[in-house]
Each structure stands twice: as C-alpha cells, then as structure tokens.
PDB file of N, CA and C in Angstrom:
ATOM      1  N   UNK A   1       0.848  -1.170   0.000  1.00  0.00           N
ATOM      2  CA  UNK A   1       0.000   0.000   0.000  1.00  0.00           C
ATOM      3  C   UNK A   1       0.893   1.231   0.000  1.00  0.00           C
ATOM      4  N   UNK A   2       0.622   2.384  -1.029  1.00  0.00           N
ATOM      5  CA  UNK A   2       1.546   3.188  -1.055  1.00  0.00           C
ATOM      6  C   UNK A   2       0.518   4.568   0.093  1.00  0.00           C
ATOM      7  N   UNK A   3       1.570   5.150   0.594  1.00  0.00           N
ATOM      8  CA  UNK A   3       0.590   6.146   1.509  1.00  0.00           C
ATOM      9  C   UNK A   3       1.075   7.763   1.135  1.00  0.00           C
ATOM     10  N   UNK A   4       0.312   8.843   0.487  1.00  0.00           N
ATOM     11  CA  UNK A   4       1.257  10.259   0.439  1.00  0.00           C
ATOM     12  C   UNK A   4       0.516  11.060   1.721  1.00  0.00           C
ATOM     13  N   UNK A   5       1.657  11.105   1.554  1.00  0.00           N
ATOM     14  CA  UNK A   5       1.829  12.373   3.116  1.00  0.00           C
ATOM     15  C   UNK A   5       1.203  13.582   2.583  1.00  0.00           C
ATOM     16  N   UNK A   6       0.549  14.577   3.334  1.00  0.00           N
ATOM     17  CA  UNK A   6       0.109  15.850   2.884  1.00  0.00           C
ATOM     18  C   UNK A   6       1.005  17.054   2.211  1.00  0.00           C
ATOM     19  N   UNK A   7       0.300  17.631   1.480  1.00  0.00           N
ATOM     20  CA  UNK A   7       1.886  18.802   1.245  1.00  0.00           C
ATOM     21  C   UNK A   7       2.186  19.520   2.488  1.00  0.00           C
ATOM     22  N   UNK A   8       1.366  19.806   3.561  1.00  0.00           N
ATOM     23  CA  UNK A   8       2.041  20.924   4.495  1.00  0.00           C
ATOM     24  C   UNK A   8       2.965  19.596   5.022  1.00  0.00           C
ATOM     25  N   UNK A   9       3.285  18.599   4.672  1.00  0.00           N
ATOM     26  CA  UNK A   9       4.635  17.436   5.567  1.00  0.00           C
ATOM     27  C   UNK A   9       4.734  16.996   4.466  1.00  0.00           C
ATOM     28  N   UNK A  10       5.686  17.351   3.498  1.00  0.00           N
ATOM     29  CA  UNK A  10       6.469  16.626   2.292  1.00  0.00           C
ATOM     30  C   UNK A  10       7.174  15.770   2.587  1.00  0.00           C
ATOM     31  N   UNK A  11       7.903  15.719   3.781  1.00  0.00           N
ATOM     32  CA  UNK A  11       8.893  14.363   4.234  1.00  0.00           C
ATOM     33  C   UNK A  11       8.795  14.069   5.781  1.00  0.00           C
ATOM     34  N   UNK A  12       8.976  12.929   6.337  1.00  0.00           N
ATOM     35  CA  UNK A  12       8.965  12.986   7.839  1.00  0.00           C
ATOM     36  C   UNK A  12      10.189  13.285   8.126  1.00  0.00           C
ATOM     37  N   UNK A  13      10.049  13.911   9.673  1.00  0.00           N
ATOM     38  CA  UNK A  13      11.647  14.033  10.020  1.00  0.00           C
ATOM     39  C   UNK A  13      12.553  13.167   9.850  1.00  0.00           C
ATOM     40  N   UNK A  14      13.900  12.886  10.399  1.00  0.00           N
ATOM     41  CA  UNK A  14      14.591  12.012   9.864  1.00  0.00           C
ATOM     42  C   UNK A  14      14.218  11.056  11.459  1.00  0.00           C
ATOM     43  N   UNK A  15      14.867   9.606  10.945  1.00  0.00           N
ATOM     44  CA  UNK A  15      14.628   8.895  12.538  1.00  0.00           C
ATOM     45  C   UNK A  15      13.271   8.667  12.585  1.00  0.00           C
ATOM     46  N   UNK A  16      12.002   8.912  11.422  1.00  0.00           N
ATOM     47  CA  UNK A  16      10.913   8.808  11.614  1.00  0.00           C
ATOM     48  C   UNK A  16      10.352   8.115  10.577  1.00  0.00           C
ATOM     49  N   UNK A  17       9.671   6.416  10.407  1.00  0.00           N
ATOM     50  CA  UNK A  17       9.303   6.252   9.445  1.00  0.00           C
ATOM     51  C   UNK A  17       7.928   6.164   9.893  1.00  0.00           C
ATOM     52  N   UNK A  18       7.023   5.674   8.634  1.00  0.00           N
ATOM     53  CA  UNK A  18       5.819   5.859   8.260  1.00  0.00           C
ATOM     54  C   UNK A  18       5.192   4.244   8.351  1.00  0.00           C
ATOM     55  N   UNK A  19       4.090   3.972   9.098  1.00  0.00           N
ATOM     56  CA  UNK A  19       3.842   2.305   8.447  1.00  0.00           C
ATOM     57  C   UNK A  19       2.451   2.164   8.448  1.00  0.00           C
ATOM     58  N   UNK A  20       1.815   1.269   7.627  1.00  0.00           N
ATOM     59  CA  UNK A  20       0.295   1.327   7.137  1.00  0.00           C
ATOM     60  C   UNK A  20      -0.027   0.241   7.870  1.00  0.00           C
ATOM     61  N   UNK A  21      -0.971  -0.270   9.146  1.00  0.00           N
ATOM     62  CA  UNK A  21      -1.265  -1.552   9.312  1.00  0.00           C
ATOM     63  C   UNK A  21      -2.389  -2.096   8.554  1.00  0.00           C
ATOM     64  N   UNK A  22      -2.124  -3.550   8.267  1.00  0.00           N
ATOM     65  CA  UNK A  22      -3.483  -4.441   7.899  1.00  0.00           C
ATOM     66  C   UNK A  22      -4.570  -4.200   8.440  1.00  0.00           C
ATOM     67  N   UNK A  23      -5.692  -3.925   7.652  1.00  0.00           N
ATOM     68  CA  UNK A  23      -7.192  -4.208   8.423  1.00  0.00           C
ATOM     69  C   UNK A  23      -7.009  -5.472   9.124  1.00  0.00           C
ATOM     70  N   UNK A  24      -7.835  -5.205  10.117  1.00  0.00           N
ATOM     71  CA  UNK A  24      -8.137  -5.892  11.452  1.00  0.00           C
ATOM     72  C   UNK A  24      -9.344  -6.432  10.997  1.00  0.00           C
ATOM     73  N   UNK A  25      -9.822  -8.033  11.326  1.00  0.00           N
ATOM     74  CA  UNK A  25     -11.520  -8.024  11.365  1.00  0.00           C
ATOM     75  C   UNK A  25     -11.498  -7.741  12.849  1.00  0.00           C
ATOM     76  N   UNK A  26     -13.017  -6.969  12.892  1.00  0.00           N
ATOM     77  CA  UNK A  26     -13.288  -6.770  14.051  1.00  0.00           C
ATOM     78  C   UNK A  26     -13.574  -7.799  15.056  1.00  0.00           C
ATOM     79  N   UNK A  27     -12.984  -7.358  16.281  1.00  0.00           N
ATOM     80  CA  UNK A  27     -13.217  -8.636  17.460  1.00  0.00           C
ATOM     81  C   UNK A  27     -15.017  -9.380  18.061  1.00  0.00           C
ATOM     82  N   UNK A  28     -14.830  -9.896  18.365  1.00  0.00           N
ATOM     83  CA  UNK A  28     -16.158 -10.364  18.477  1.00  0.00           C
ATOM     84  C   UNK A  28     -17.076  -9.524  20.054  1.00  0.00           C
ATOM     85  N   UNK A  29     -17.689  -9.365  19.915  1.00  0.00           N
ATOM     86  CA  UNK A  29     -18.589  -8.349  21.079  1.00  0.00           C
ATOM     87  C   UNK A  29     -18.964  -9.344  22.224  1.00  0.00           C
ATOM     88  N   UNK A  30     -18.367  -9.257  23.468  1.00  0.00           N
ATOM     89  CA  UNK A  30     -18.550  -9.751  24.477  1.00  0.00           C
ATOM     90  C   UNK A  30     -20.245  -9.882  24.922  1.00  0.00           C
ATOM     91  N   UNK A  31     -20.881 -11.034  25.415  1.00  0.00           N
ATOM     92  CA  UNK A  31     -21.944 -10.654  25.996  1.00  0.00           C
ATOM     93  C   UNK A  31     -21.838 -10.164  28.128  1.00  0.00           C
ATOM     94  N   UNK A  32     -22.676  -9.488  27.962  1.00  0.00           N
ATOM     95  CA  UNK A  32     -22.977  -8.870  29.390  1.00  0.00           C
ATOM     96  C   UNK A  32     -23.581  -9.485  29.796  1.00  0.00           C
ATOM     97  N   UNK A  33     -24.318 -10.596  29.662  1.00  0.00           N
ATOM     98  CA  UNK A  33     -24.826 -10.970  30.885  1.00  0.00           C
ATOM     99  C   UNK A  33     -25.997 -10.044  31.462  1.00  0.00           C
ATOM    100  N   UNK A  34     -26.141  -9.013  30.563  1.00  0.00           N
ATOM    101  CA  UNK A  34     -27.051  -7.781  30.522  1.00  0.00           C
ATOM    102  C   UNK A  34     -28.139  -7.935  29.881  1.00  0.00           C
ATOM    103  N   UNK A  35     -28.520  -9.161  28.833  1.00  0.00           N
ATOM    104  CA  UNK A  35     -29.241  -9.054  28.034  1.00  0.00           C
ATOM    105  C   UNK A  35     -30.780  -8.795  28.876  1.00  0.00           C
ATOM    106  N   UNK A  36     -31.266  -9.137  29.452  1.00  0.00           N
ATOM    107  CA  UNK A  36     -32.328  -9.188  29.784  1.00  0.00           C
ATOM    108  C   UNK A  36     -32.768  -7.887  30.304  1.00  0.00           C
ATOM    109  N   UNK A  37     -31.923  -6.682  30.760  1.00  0.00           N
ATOM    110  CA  UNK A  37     -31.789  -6.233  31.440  1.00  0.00           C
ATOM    111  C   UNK A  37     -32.558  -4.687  30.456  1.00  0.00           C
ATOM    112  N   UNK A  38     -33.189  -3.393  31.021  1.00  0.00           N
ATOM    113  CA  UNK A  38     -33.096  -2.265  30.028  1.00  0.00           C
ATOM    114  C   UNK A  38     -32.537  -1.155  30.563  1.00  0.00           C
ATOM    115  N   UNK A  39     -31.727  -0.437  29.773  1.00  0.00           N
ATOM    116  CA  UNK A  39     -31.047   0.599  29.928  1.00  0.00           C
ATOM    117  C   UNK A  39     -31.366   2.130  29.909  1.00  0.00           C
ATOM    118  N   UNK A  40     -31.561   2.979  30.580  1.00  0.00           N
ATOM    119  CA  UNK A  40     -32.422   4.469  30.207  1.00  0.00           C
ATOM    120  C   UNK A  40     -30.658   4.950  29.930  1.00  0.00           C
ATOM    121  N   UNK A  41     -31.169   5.792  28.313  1.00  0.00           N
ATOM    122  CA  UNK A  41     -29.737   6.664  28.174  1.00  0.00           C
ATOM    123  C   UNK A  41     -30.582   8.411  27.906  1.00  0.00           C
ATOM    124  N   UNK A  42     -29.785   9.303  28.800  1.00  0.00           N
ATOM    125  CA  UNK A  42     -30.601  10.528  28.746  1.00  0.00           C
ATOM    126  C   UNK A  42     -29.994  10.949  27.865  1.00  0.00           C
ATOM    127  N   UNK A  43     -30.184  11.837  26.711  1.00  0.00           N
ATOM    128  CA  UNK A  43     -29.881  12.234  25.753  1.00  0.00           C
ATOM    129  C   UNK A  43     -29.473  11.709  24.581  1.00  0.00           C
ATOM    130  N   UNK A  44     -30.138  12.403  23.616  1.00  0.00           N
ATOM    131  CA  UNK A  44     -29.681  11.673  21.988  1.00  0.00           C
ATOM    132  C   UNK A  44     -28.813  12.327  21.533  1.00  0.00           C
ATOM    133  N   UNK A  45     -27.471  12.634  21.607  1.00  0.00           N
ATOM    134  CA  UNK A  45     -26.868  13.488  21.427  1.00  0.00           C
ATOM    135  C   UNK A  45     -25.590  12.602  20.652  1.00  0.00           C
ATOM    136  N   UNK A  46     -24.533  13.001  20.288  1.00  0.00           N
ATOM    137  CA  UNK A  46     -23.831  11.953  19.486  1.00  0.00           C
ATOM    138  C   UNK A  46     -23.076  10.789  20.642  1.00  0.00           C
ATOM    139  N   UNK A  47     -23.047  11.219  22.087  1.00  0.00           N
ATOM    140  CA  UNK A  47     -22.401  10.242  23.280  1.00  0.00           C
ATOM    141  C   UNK A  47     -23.764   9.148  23.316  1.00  0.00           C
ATOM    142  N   UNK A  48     -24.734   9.815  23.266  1.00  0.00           N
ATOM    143  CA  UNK A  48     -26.315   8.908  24.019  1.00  0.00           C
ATOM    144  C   UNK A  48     -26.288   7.841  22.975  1.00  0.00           C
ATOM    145  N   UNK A  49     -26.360   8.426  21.626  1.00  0.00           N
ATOM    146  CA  UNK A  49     -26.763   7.539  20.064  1.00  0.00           C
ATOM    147  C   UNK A  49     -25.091   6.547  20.274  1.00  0.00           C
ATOM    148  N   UNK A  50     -24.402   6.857  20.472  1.00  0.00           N
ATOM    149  CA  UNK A  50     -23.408   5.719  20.265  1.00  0.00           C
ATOM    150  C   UNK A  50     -23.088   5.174  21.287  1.00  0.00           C
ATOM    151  N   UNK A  51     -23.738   5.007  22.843  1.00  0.00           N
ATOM    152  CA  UNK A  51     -23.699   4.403  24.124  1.00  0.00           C
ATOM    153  C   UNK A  51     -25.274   3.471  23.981  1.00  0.00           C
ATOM    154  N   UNK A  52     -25.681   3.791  23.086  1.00  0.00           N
ATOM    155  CA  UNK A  52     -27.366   2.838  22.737  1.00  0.00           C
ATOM    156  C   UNK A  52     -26.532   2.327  21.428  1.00  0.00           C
ATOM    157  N   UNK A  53     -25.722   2.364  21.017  1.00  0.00           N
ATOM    158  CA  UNK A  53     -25.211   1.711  19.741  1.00  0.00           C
ATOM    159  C   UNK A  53     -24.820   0.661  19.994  1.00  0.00           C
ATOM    160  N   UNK A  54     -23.547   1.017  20.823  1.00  0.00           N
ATOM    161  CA  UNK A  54     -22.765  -0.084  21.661  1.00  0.00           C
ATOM    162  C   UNK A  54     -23.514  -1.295  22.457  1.00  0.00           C
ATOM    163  N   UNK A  55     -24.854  -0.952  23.249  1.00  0.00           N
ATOM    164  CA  UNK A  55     -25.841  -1.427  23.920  1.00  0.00           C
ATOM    165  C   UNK A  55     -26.208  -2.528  23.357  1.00  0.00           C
ATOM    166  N   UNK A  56     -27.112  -1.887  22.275  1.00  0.00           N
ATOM    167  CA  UNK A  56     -28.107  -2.642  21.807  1.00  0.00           C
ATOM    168  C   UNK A  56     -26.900  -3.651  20.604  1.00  0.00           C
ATOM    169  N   UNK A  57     -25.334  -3.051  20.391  1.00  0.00           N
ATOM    170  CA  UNK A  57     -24.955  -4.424  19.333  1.00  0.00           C
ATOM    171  C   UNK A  57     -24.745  -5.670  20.594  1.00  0.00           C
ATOM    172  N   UNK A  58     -24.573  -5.396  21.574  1.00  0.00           N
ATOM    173  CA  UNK A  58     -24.318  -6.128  23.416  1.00  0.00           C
ATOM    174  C   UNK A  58     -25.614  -6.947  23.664  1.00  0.00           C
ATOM    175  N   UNK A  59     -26.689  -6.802  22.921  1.00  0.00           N
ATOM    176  CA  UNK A  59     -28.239  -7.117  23.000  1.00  0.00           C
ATOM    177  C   UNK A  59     -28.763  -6.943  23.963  1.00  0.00           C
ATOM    178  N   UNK A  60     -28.569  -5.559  24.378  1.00  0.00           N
ATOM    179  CA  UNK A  60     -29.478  -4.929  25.576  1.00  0.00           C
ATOM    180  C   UNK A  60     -30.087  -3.756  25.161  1.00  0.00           C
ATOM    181  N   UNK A  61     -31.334  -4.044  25.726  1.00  0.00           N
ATOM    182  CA  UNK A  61     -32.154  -2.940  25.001  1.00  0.00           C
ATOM    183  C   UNK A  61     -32.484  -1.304  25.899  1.00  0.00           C
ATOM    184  N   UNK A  62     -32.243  -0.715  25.116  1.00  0.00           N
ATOM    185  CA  UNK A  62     -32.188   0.984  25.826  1.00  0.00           C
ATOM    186  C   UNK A  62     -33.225   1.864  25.345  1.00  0.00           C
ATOM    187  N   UNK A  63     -33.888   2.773  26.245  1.00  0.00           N
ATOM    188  CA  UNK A  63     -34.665   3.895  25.942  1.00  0.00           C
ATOM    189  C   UNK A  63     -33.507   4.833  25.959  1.00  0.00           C
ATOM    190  N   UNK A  64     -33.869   5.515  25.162  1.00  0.00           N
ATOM    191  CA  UNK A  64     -33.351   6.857  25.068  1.00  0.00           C
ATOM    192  C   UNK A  64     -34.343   8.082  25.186  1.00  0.00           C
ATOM    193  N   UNK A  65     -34.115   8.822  26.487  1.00  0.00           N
ATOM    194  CA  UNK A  65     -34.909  10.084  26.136  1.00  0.00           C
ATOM    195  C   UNK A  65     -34.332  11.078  25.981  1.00  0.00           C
ATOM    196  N   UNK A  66     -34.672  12.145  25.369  1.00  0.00           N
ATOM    197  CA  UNK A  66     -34.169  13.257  24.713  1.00  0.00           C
ATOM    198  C   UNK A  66     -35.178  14.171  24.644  1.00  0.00           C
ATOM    199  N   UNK A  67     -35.035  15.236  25.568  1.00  0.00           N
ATOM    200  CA  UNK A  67     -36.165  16.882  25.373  1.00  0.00           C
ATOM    201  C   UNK A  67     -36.488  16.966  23.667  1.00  0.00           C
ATOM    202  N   UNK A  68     -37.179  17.778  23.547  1.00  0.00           N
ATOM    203  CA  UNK A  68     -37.411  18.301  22.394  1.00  0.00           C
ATOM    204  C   UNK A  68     -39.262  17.759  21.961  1.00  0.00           C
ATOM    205  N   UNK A  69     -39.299  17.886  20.587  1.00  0.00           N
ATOM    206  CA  UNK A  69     -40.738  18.100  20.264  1.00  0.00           C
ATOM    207  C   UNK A  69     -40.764  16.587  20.017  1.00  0.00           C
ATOM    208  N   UNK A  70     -41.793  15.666  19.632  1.00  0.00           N
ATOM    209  CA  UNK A  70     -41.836  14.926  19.247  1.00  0.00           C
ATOM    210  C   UNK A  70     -41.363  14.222  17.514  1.00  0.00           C
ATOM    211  N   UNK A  71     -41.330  13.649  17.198  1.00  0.00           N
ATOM    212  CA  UNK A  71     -40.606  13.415  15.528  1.00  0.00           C
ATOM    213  C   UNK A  71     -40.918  14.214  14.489  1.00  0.00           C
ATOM    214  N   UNK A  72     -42.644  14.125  14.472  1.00  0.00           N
ATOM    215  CA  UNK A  72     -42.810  14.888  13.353  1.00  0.00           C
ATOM    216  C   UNK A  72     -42.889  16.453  13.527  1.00  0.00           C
ATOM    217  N   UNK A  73     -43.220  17.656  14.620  1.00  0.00           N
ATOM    218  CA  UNK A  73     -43.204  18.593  15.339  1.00  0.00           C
ATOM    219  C   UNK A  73     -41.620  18.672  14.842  1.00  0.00           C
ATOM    220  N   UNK A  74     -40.677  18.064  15.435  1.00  0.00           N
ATOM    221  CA  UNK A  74     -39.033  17.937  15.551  1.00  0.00           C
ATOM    222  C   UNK A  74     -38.691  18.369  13.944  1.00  0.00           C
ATOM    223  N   UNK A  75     -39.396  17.485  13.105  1.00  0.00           N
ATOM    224  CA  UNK A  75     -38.557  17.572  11.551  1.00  0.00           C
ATOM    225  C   UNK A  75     -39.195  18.966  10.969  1.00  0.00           C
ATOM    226  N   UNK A  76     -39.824  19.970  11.545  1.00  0.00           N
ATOM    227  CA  UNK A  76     -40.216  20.992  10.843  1.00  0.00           C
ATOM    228  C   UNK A  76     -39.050  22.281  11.670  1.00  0.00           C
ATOM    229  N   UNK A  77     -39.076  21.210  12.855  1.00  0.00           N
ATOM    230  CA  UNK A  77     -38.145  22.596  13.992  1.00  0.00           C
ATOM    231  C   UNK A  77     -36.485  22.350  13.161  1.00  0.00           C
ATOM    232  N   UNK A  78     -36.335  21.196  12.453  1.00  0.00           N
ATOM    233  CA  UNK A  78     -34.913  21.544  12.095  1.00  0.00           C
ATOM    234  C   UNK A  78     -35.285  21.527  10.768  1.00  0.00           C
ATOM    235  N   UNK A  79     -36.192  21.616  10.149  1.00  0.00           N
ATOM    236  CA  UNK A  79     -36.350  22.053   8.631  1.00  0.00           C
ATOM    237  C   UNK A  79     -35.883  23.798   8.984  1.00  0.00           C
ATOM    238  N   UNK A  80     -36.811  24.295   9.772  1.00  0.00           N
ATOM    239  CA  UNK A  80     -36.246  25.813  10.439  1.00  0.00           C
ATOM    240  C   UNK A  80     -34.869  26.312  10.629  1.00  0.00           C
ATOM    241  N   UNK A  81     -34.118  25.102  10.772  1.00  0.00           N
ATOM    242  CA  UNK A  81     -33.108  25.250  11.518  1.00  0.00           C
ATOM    243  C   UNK A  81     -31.938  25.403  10.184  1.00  0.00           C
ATOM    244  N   UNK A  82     -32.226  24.204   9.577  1.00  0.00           N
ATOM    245  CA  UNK A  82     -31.294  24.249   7.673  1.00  0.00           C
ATOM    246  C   UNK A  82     -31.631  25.115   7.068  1.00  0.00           C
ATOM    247  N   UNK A  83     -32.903  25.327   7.230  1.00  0.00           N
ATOM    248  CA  UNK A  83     -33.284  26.708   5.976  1.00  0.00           C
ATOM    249  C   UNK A  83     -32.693  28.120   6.071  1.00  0.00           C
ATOM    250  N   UNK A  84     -33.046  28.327   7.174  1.00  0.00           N
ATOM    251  CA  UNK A  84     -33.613  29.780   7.664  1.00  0.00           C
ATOM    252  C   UNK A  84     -32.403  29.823   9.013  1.00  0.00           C
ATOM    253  N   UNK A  85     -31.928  29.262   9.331  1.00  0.00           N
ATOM    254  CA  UNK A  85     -31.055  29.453  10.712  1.00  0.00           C
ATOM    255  C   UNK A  85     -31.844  29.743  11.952  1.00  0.00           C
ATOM    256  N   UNK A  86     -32.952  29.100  11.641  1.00  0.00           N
ATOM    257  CA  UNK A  86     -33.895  29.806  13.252  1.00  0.00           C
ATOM    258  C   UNK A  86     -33.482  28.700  14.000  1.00  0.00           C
ATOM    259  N   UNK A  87     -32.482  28.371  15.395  1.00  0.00           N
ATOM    260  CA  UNK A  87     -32.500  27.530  16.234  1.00  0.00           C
ATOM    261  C   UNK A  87     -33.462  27.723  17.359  1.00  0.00           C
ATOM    262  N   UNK A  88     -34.221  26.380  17.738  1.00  0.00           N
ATOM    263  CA  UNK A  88     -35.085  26.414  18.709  1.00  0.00           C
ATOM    264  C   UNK A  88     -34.217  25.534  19.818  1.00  0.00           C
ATOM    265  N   UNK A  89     -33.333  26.228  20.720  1.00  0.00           N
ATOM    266  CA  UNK A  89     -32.946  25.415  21.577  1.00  0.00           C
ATOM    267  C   UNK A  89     -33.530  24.302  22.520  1.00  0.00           C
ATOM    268  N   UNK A  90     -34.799  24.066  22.344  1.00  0.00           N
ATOM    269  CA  UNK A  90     -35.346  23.080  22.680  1.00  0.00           C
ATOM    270  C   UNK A  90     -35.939  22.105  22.117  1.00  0.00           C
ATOM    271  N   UNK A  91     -35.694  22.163  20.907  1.00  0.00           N
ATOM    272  CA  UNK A  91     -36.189  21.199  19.756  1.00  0.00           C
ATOM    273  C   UNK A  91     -35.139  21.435  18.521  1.00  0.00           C
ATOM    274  N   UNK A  92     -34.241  20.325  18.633  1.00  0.00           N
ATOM    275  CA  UNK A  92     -33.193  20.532  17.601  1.00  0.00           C
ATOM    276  C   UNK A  92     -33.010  19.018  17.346  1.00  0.00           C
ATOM    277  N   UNK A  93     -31.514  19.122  16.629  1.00  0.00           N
ATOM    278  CA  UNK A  93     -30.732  17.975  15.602  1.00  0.00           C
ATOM    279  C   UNK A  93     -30.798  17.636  17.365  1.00  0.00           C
TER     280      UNK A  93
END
C-alpha cells in the first residue's frame, strides 16, 4: 500500500518512518450478561446515540430520552433550523 503524506509534511523528520497496518476483522462483542436487562440513556446526542449503539450491538435494550418536540413537530423545527437558521434550543438535531 503506497501512503502520500500531505503537502504541508512533504517528508517525515529524519529517525521517523511511516507504516500502514493491515485491516483488522473486528473482534467479536462480548456478551454482558445484561441481556435481559433495560437501559435508560438521557440524551440523543452523538455520546447517548453511540452508548445505545454499543448497547443494543451487546443485546441490551435501551430507551433513550431526549427533550425536544416529538418526531414529526421535531422535523419541521430543524427544517427551520437548515433553511432559515432559526434555532429552537429546545427542539433541535
């Protein structure tokens, strides 16, 4: 695999080489012993959505709650939000 370095680093220092590792398959996902179990995660935020990611690939199942309007209410408050820049700090992405 050949790799180019960016132009703002045309060369590495000296004493410094460069190495590409092999893809990895990914390791296999431990069970918890959790399965049965449900999880409340407060916020949908990008920590909440990928701590219910992790969860539920673990096969435990999580609510997530998150303020804001309900789904369809929600997709007009951030239609507002892309269009027009109106943020409703209580109903967002």
């Amino acid at each position: 695999m050949r790799v180019d370095l960016p132009h703002s680093l045309p060369s590495l220092p000296d004493g410094v080489r460069a190495y590409v590792a092999d893809a990895l398959d990914p390791l296999p996902l431990p069970r918890s012993g959790l399965e049965n179990e449900r999880v409340v995660i407060v916020g949908a935020g990008p920590c909440g959505l990928f701590a219910a990611l992790g969860l539920a690939e673990r096969g435990i199942k999580t609510i997530i709650l998150d303020r804001g309007q309900a789904v369809k209410p929600r997709a007009k408050d951030v239609s507002r939000l892309m269009g027009k820049g109106q943020l409703d700090p209580d109903s967002n992405l």
